[in-house]
Structures are given as C-alpha cells and as structure tokens.
N, C-alpha and C. Protein backbone atom coordinates (compact mmCIF):
# COMPACT_ATOMS: atom_id res chain seq x y z
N UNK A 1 -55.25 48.12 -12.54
CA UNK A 1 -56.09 47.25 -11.75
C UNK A 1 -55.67 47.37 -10.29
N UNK A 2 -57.03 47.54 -9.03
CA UNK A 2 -55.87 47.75 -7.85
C UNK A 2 -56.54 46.06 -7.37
N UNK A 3 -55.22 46.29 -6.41
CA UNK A 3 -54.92 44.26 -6.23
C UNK A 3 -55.83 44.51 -5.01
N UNK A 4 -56.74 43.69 -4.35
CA UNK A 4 -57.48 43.21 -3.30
C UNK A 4 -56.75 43.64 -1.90
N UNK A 5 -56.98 43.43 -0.69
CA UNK A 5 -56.24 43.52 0.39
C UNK A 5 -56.30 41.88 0.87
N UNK A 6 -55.53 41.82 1.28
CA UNK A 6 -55.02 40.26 1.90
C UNK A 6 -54.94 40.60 2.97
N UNK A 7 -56.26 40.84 3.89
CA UNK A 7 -56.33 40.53 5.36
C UNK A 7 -56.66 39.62 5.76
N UNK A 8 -56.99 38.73 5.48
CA UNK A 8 -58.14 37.40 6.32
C UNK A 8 -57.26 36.49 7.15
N UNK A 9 -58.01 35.59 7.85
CA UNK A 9 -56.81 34.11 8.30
C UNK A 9 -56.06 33.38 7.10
N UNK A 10 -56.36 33.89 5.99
CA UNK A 10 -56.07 33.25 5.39
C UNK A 10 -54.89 33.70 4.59
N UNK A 11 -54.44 34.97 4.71
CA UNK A 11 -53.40 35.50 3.49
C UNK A 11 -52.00 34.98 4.26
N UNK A 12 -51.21 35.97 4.00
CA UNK A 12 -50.11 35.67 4.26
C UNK A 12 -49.61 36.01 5.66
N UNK A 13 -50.44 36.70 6.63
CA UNK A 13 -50.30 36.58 8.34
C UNK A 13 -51.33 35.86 8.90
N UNK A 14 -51.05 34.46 8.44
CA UNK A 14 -52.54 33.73 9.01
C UNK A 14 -52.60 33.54 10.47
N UNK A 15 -51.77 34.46 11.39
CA UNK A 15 -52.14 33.85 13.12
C UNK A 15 -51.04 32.75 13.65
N UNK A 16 -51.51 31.87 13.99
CA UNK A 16 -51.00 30.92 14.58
C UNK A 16 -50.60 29.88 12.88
N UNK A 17 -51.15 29.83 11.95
CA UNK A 17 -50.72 28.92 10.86
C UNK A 17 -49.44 29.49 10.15
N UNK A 18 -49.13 30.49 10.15
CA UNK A 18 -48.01 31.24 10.00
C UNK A 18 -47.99 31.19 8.27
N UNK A 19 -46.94 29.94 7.43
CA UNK A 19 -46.60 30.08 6.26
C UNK A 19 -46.89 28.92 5.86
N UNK A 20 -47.33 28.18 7.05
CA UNK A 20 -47.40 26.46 6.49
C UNK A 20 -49.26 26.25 6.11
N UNK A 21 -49.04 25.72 4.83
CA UNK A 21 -50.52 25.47 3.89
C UNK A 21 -50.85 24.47 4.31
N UNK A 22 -52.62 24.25 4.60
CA UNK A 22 -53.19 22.98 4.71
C UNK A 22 -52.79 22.22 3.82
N UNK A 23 -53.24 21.22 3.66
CA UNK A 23 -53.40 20.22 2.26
C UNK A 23 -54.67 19.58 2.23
N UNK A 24 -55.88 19.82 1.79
CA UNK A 24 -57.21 18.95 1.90
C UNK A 24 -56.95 17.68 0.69
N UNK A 25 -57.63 16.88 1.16
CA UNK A 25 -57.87 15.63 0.21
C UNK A 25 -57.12 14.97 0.02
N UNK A 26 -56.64 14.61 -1.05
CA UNK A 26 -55.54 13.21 -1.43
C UNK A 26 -54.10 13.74 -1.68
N UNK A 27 -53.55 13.25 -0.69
CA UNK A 27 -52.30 14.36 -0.92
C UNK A 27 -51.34 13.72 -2.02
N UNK A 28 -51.54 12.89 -2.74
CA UNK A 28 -50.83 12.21 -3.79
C UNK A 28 -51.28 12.49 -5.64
N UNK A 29 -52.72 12.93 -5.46
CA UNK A 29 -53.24 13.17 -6.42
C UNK A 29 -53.30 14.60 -6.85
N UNK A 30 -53.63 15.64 -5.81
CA UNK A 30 -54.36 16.74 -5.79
C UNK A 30 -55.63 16.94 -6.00
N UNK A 31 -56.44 15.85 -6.01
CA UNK A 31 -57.85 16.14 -6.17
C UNK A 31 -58.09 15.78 -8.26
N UNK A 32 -57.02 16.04 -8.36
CA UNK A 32 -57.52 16.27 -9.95
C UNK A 32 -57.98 14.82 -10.67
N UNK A 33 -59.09 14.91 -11.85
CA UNK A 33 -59.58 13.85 -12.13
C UNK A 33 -58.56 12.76 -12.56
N UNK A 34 -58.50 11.21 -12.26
CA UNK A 34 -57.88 10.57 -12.89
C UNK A 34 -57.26 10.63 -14.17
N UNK A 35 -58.45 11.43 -15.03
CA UNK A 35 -57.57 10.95 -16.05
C UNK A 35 -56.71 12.11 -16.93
N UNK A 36 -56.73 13.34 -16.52
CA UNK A 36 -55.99 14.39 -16.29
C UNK A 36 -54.62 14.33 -15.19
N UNK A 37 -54.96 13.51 -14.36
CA UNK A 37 -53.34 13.38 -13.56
C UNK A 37 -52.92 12.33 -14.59
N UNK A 38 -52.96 10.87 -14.29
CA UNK A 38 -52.58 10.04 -15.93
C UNK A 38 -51.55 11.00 -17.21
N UNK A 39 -52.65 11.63 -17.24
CA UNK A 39 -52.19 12.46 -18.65
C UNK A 39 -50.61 13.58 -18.12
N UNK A 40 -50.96 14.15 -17.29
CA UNK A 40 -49.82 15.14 -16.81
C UNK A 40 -48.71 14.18 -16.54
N UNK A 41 -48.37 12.93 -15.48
CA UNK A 41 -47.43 12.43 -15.32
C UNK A 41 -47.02 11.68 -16.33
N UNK A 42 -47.91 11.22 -17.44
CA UNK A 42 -47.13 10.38 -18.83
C UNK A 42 -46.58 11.55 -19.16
N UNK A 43 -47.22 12.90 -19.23
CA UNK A 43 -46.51 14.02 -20.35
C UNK A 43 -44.72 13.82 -20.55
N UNK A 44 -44.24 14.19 -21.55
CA UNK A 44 -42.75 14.55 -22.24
C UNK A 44 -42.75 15.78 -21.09
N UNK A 45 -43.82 16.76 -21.57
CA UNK A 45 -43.29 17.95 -20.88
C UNK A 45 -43.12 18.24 -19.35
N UNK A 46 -43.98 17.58 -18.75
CA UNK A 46 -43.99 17.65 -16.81
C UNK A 46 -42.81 16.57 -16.85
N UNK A 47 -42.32 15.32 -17.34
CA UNK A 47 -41.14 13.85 -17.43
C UNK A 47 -40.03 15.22 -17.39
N UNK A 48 -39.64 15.97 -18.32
CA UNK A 48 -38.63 16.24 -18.91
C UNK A 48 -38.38 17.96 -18.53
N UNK A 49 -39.38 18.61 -19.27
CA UNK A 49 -38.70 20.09 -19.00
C UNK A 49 -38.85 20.70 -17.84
N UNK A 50 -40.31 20.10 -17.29
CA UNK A 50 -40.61 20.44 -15.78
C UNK A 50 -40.36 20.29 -14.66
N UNK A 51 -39.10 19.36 -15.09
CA UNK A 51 -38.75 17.64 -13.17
C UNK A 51 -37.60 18.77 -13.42
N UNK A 52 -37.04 19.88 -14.57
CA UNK A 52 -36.12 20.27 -14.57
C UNK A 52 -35.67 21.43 -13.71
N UNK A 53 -37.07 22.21 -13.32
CA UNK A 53 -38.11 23.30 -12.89
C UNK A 53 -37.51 23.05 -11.26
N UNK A 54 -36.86 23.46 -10.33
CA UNK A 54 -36.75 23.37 -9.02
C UNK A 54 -37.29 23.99 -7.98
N UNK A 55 -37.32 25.57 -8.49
CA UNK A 55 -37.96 26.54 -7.47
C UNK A 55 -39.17 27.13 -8.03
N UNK A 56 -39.87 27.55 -7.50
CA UNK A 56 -40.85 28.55 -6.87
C UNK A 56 -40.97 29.45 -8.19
N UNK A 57 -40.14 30.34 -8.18
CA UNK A 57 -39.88 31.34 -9.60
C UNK A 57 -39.53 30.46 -10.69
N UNK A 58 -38.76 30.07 -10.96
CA UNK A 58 -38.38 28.99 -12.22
C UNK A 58 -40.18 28.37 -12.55
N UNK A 59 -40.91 27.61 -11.78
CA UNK A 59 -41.98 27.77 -12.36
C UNK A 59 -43.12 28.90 -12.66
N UNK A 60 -42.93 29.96 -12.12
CA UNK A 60 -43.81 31.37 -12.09
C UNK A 60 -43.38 31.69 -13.44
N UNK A 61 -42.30 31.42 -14.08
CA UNK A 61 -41.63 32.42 -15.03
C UNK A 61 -42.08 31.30 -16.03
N UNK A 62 -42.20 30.30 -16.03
CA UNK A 62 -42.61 29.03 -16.91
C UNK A 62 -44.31 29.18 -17.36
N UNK A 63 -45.10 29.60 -16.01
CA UNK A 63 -46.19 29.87 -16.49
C UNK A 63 -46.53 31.17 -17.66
N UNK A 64 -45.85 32.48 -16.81
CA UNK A 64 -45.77 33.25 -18.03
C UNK A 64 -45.39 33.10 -19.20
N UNK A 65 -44.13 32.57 -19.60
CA UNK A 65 -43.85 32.20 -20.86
C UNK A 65 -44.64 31.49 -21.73
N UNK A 66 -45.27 30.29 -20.90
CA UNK A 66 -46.19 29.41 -21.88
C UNK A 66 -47.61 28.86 -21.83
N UNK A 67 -47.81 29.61 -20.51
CA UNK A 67 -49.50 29.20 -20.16
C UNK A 67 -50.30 30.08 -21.30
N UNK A 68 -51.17 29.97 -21.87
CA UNK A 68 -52.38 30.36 -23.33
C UNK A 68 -53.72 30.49 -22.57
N UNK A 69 -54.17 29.45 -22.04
CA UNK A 69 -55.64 28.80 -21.56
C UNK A 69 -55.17 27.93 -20.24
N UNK A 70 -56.35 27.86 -19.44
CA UNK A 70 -56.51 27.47 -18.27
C UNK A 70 -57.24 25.98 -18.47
N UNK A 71 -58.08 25.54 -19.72
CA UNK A 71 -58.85 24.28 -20.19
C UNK A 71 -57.48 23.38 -19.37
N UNK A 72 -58.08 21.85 -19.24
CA UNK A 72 -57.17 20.78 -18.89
C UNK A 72 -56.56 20.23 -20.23
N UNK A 73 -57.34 19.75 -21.61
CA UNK A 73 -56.95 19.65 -22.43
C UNK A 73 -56.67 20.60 -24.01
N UNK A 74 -55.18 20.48 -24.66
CA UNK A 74 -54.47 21.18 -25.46
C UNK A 74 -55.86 21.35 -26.25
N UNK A 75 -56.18 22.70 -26.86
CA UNK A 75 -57.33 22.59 -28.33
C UNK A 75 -57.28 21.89 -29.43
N UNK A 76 -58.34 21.40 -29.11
CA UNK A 76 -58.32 19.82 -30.34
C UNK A 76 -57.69 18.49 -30.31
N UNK A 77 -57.18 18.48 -29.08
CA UNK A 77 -56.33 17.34 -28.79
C UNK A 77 -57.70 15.75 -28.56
N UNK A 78 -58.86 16.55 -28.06
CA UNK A 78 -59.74 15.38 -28.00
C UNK A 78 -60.84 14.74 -28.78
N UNK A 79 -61.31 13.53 -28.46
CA UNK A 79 -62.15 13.10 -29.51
C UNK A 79 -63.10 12.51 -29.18
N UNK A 80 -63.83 13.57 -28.73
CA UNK A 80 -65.70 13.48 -28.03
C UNK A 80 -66.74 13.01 -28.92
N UNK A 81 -66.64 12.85 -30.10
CA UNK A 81 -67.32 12.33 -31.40
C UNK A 81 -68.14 11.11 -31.00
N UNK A 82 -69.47 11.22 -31.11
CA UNK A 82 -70.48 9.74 -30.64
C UNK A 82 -70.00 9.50 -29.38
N UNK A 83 -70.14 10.39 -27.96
CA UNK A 83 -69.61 10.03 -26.78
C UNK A 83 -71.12 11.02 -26.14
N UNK A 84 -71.86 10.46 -25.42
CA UNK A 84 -72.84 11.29 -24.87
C UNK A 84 -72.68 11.35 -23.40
N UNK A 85 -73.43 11.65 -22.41
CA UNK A 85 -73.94 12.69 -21.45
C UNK A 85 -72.27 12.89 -20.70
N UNK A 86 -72.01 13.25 -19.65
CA UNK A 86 -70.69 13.37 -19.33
C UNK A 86 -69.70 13.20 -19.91
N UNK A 87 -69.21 12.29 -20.59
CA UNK A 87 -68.28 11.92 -21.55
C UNK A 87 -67.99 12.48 -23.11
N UNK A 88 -69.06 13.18 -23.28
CA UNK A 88 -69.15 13.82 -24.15
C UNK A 88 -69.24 15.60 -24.59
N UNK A 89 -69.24 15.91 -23.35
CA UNK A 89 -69.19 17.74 -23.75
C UNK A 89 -67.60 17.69 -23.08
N UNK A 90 -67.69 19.38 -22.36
CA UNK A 90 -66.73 19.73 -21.97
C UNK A 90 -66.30 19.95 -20.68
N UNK A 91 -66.55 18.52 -20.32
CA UNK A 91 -66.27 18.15 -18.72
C UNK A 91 -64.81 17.52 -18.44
N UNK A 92 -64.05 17.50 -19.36
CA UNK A 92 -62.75 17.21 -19.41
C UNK A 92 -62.53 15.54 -18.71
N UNK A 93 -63.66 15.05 -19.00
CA UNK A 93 -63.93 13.12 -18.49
C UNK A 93 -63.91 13.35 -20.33
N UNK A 94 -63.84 11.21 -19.98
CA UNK A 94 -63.78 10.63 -21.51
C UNK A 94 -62.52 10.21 -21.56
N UNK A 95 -62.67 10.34 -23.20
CA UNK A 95 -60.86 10.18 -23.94
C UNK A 95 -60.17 11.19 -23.85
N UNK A 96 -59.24 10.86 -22.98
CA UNK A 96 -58.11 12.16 -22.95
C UNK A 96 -57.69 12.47 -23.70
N UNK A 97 -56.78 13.72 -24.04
CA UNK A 97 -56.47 14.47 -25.34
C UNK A 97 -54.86 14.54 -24.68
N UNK A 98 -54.46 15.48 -25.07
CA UNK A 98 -53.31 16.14 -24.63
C UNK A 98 -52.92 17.13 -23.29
N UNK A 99 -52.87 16.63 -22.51
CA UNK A 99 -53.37 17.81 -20.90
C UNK A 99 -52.21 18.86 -21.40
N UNK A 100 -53.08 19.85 -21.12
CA UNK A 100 -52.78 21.53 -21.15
C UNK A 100 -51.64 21.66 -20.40
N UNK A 101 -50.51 22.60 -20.92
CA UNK A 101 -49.63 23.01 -20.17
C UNK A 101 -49.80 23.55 -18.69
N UNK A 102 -51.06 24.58 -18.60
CA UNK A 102 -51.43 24.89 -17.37
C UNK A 102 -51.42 23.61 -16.53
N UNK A 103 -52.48 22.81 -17.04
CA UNK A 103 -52.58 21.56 -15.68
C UNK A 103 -51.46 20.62 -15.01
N UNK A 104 -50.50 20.77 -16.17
CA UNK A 104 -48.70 20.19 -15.30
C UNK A 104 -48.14 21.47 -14.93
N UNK A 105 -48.49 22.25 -15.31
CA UNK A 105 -47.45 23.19 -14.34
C UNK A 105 -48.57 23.61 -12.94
N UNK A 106 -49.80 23.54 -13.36
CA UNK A 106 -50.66 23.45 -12.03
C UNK A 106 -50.11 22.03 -11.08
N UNK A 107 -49.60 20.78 -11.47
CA UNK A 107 -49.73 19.89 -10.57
C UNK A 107 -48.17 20.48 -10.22
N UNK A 108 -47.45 20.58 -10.82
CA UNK A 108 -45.49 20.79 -10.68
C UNK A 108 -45.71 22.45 -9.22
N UNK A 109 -46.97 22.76 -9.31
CA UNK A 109 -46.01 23.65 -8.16
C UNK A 109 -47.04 22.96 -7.19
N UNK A 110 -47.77 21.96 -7.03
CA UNK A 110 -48.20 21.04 -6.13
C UNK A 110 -47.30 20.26 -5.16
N UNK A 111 -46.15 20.21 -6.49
CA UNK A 111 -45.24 18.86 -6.15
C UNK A 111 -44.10 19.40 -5.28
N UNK A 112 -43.89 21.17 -5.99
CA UNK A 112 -42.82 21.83 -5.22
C UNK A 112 -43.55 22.18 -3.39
N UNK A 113 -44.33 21.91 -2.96
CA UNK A 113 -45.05 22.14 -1.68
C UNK A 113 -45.26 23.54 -1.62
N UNK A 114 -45.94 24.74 -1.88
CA UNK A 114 -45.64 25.66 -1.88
C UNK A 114 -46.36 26.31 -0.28
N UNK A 115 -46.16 27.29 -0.08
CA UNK A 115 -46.35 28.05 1.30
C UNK A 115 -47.54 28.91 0.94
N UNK A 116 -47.93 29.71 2.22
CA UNK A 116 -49.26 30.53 1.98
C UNK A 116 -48.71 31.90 1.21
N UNK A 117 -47.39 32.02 1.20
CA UNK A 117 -47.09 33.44 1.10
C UNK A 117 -47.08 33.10 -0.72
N UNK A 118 -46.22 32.20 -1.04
CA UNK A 118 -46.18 32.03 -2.54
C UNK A 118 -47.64 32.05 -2.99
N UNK A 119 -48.63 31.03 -2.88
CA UNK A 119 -49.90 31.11 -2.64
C UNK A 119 -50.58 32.46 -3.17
N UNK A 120 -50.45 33.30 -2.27
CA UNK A 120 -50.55 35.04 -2.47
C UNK A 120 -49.90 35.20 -3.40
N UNK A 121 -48.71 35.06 -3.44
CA UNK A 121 -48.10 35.67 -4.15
C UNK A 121 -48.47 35.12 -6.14
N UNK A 122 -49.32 34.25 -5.99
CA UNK A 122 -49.66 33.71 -7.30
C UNK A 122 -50.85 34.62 -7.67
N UNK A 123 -51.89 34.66 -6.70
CA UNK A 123 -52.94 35.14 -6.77
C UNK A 123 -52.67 36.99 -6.83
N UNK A 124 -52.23 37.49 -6.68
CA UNK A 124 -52.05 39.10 -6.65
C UNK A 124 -51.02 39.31 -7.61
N UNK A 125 -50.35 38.29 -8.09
CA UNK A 125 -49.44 38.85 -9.08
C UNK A 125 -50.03 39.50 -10.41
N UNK A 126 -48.85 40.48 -10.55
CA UNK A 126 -49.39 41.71 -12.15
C UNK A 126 -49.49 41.33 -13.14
N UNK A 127 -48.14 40.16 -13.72
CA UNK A 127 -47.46 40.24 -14.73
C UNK A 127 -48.53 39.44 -15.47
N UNK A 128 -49.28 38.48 -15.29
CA UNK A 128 -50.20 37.61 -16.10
C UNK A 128 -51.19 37.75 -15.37
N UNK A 129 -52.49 37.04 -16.44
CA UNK A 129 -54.07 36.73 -16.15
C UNK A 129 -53.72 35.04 -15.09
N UNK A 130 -52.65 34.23 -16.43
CA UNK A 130 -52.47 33.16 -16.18
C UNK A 130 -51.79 32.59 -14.97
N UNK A 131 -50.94 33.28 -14.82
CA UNK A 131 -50.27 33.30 -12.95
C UNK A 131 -51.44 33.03 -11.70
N UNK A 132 -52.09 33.90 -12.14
CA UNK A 132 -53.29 34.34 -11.30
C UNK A 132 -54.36 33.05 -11.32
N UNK A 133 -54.52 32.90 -12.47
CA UNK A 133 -55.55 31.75 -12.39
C UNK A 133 -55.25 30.46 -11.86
N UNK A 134 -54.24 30.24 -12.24
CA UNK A 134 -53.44 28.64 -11.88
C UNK A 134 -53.20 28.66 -10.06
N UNK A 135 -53.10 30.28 -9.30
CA UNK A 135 -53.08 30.13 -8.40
C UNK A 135 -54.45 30.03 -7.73
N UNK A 136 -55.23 30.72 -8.23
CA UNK A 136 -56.84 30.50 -7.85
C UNK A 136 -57.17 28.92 -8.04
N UNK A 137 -56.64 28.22 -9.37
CA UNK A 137 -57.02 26.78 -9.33
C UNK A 137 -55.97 26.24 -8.31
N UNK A 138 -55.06 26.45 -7.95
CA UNK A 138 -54.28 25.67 -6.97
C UNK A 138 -55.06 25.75 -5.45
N UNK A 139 -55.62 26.91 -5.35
CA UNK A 139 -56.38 26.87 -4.12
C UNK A 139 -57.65 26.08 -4.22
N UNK A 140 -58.31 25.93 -5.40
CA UNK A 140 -59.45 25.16 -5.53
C UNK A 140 -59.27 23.47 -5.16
N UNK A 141 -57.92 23.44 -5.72
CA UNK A 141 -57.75 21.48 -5.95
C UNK A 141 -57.34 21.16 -4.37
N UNK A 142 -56.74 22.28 -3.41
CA UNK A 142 -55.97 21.85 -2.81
C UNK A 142 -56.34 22.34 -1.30
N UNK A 143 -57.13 23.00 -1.27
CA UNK A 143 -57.46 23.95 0.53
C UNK A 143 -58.67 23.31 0.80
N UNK A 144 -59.18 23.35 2.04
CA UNK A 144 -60.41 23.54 2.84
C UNK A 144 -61.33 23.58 1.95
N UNK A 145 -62.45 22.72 1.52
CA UNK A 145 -63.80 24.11 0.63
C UNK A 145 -64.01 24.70 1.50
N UNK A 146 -64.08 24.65 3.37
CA UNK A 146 -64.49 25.86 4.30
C UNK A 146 -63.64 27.25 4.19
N UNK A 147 -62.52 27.05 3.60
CA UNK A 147 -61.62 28.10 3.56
C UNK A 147 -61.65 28.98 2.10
N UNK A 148 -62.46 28.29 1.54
CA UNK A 148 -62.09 29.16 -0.32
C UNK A 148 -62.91 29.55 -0.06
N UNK A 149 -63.51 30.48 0.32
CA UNK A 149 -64.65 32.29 0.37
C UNK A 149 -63.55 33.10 0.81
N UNK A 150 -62.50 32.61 2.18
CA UNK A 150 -61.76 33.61 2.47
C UNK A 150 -60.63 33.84 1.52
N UNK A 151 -60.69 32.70 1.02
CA UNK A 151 -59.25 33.13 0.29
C UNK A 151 -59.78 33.87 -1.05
N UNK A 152 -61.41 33.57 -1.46
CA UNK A 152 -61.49 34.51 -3.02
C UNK A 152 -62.13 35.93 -2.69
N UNK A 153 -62.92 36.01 -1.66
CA UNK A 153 -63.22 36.82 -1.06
C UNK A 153 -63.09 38.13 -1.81
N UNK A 154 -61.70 39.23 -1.40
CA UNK A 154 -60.87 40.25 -2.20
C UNK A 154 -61.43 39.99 -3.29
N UNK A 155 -61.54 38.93 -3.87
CA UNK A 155 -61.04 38.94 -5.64
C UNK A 155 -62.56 38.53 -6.97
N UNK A 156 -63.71 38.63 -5.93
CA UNK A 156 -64.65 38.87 -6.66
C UNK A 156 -64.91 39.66 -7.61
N UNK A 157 -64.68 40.85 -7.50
CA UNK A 157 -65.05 42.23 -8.71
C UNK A 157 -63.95 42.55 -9.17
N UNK A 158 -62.95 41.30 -9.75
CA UNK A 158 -62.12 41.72 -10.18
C UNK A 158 -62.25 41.84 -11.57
N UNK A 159 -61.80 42.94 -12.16
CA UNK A 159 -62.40 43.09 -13.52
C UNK A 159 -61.37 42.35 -14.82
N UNK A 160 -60.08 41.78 -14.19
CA UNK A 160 -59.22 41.63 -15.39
C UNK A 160 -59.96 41.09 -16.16
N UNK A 161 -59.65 40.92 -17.35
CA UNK A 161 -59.61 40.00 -18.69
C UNK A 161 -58.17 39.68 -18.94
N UNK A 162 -58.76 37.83 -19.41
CA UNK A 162 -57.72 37.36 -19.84
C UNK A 162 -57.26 37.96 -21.27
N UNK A 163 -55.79 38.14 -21.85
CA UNK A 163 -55.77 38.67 -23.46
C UNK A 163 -56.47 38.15 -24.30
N UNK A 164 -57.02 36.73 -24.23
CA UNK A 164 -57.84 35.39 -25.84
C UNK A 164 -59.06 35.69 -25.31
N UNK A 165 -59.13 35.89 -23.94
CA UNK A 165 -61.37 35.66 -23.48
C UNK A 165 -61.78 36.99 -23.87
C-alpha cells in the first residue's frame, strides 16, 4: 500500500502551528455522545488497565494488540429490542451496551494530549487497519470540521481493508 503524502497546513510542518493541535469543541468531553463517554469512564478497562497506559506508544501498541472493530459498542452488548426511530438501530444512542475497546482507547489518547506529528503518525501507520482508523476518528471528534478535507484529503483512494470487513 503506498502511504499518501503529508503536505498540507495540516501534517506535520504545519507553518507557524508547528506541533501544537487545535482542540475544537468541548474540551472535557471530546465531542463524543453522552452516553458513550458515561460508558468509557465507568469502564474496568479505561479505570484500570488504561489510567495504567502513560505514553504515546504504550497506547499505539494497546490498540494493536486489542482493537477488533471501530463500532462504539462491544457485539451484542446492546438491547435495542421494542426501541424505535433513533434509539433503536445503529446509531449507538439508547441503552448502552458495553463501549468498545476502540472508543476508550480513542478517548485515552485524547486524555494523553497528543501533537500533530503523533496525529500523522496514527494515520500513516503500517502495522494496523485499526491504528489508522482510531486516528482518522480522533481527527473527526476533535479538529476544525474546516480542517478535516485537509487532513483526509491524501487518504481518499485508499484501498486498505480492514482483516473482519
């Protein structure tokens, strides 16, 4: 697969912004729905194995090991049964289930503040589909919407497949 070029204002020589990342929106939440943050900060796993997680790599290497799916909630964890229009498909509103490993380790490198270069460095990495995605969703919850064309820009025709899709 060849990786995109990271020229824009936006990669990792952004000009005058250098290494330091905007932050759009609620800088306490990340944007993410109530009841998916709820769910990540009650988790055992973001409480316990993740507060354990300090750097940058320590979580990169966490995603590879255990990210599966990018969904917010674990498969089958929820119970949409007699719940109609929004609340009822797969809009990840309703009764919460079990939030997905991705979405605490998506909020845990929120929490670590990360830079534009890590940033990149999520999005162009080899080793996973899942690296990649969590950094594409980290730019979604968390930048400019004026700025996400430049930053997906490169990465339109990208052909990977995930290994399960």
């Amino acid at each position: 697969m060849q990786q995109p070029q990271a020229v824009s204002k936006i990669g990792p020589n952004a000009g005058k912004h250098g290494n330091n990342l905007p932050l759009w929106g609620n800088e306490k939440t990340m944007n993410l729905n109530p009841m998916v943050l709820t769910n990540v900060l009650s988790s055992p796993y973001f409480k316990v194995q993740l507060y354990e997680l300090k750097t940058y790599h320590e979580v990169v290497d966490e995603i590879y090991f255990k990210v599966t799916h990018v969904e917010p909630w674990e498969k089958g964890s929820r119970k949409t049964a007699g719940q109609t229009g929004m609340c009822g498909g797969v809009r990840g509103v309703g009764t919460g289930g079990i939030v997905s490993t991705a979405f605490c380790l998506l909020y845990k490198l929120f929490t670590i503040k990360m830079t534009r270069k890590q940033v990149m460095g999520l999005i162009t990495h080899n080793d996973s589909p899942y690296i990649r995605a969590l950094g594409f969703m980290y730019i979604r919850y968390t930048q400019p919407p004026a700025d996400l064309v430049d930053w997906y820009d490169g990465f339109m025709d990208d052909e990977e497949v995930c290994p399960h899709g």
